[in-house]
C-alpha atoms as a PDB file:
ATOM      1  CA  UNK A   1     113.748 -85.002  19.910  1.00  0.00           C
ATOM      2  CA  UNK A   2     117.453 -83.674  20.696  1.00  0.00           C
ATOM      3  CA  UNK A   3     118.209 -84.305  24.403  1.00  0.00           C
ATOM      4  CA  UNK A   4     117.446 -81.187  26.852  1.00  0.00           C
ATOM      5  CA  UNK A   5     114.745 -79.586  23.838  1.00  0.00           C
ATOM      6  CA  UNK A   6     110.984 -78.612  25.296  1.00  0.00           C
ATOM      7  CA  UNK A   7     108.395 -79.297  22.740  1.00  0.00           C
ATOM      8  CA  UNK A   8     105.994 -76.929  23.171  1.00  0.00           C
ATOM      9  CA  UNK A   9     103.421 -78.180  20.644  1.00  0.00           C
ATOM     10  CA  UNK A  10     102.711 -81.087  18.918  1.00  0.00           C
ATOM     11  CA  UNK A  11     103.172 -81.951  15.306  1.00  0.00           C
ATOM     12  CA  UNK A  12     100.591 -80.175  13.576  1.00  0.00           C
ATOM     13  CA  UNK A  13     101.405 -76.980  15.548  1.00  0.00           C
ATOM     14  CA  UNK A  14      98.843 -77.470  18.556  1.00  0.00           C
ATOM     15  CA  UNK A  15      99.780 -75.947  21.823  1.00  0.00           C
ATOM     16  CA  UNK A  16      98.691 -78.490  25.015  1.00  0.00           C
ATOM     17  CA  UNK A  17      95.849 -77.226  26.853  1.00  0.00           C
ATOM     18  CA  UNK A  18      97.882 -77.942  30.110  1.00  0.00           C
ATOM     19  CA  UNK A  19     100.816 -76.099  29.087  1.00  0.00           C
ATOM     20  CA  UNK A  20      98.488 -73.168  28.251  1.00  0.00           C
ATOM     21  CA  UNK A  21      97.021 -73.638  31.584  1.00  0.00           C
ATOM     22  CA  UNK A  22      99.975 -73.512  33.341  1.00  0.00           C
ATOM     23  CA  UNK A  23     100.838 -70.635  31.521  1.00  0.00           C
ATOM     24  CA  UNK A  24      97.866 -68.582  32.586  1.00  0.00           C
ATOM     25  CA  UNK A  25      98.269 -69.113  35.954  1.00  0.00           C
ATOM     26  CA  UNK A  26     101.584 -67.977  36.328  1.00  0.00           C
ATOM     27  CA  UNK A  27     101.665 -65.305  34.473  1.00  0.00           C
ATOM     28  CA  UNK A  28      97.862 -64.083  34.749  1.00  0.00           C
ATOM     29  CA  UNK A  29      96.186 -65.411  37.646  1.00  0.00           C
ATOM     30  CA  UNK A  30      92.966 -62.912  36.725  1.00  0.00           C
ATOM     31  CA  UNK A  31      93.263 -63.647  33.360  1.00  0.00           C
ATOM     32  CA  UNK A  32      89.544 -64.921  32.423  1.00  0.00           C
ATOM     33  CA  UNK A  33      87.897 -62.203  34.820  1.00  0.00           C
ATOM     34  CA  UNK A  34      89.358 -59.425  33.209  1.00  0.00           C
ATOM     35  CA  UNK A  35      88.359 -57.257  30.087  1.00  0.00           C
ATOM     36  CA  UNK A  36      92.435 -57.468  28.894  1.00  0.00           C
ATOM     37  CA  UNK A  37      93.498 -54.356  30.934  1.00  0.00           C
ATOM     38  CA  UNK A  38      94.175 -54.784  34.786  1.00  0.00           C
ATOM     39  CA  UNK A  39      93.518 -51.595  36.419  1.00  0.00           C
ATOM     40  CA  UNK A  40      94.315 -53.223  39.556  1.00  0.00           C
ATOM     41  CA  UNK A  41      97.835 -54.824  38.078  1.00  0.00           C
ATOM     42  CA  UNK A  42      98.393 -50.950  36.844  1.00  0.00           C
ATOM     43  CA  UNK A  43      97.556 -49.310  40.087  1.00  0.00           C
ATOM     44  CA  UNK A  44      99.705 -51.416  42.090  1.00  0.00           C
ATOM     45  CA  UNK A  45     102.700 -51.025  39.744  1.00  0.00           C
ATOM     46  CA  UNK A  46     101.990 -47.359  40.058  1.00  0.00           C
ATOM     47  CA  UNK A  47     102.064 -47.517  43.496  1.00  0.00           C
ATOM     48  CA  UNK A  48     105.207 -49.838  43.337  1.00  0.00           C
ATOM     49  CA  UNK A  49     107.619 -47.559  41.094  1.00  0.00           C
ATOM     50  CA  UNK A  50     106.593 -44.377  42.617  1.00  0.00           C
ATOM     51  CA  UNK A  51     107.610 -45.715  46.176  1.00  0.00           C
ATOM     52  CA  UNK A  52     110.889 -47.147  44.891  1.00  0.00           C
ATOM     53  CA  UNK A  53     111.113 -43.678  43.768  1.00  0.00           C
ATOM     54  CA  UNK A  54     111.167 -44.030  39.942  1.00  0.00           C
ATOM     55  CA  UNK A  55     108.486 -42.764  37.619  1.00  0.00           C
ATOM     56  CA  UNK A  56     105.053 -43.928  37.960  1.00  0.00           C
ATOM     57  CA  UNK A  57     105.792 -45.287  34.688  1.00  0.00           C
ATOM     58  CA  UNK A  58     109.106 -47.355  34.830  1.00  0.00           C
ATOM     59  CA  UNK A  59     109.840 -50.356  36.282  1.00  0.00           C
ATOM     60  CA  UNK A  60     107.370 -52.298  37.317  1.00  0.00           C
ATOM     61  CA  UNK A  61     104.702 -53.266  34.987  1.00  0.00           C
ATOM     62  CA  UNK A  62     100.738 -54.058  35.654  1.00  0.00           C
ATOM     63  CA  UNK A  63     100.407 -55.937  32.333  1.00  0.00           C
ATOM     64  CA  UNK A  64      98.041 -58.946  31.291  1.00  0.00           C
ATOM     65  CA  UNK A  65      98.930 -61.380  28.801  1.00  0.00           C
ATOM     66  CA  UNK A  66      96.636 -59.679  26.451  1.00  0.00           C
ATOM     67  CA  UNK A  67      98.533 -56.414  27.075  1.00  0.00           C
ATOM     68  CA  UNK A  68     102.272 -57.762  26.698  1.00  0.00           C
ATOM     69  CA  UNK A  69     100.661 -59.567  23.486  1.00  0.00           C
ATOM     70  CA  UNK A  70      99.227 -56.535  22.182  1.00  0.00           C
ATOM     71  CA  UNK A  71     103.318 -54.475  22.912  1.00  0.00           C
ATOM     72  CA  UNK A  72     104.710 -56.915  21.231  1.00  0.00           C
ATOM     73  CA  UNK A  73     102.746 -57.598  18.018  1.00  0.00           C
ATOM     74  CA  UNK A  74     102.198 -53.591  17.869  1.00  0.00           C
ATOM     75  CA  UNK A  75     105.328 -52.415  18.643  1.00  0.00           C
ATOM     76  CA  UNK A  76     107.768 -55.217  18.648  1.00  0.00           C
ATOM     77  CA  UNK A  77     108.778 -54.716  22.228  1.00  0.00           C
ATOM     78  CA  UNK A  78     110.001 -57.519  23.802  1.00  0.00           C
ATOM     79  CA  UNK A  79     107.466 -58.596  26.753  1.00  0.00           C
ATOM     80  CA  UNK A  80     108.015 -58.211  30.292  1.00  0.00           C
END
């Protein structure tokens, strides 16, 4: 492996459990108690964007993993 490189799954394609893991958590700590959609993460980015004064839609986002999967295999929009 070239010096500085990540290898983010072994040789048969296999992503580590731990680096899954680790993944989760940062990016979706309610990841396994959710039904994909976070009304919760949406309200509060709502809430967010409107008192920065932009659009309740803009800016900020309240997505899962499952949603930013689901933009970018539907509508190849990069994730946030």
């Amino acid at each position: 492996m070239a010096r500085g490189t990540v290898r983010w799954s072994d040789h048969n394609g296999h992503v580590s459990p731990y680096l899954r893991e680790a993944i989760v958590a940062t990016e979706d700590k309610r990841f396994y108690r959710h039904f994909g959609v976070s009304p919760r993460g949406i309200a509060s980015a709502i809430r967010i964007n409107l008192s920065e004064g932009r659009g309740p839609l803009s800016g900020h986002g309240g997505s899962t993993l499952t949603q930013q999967t689901a933009k970018l295999l539907c509508l190849g929009v990069p994730f946030d």
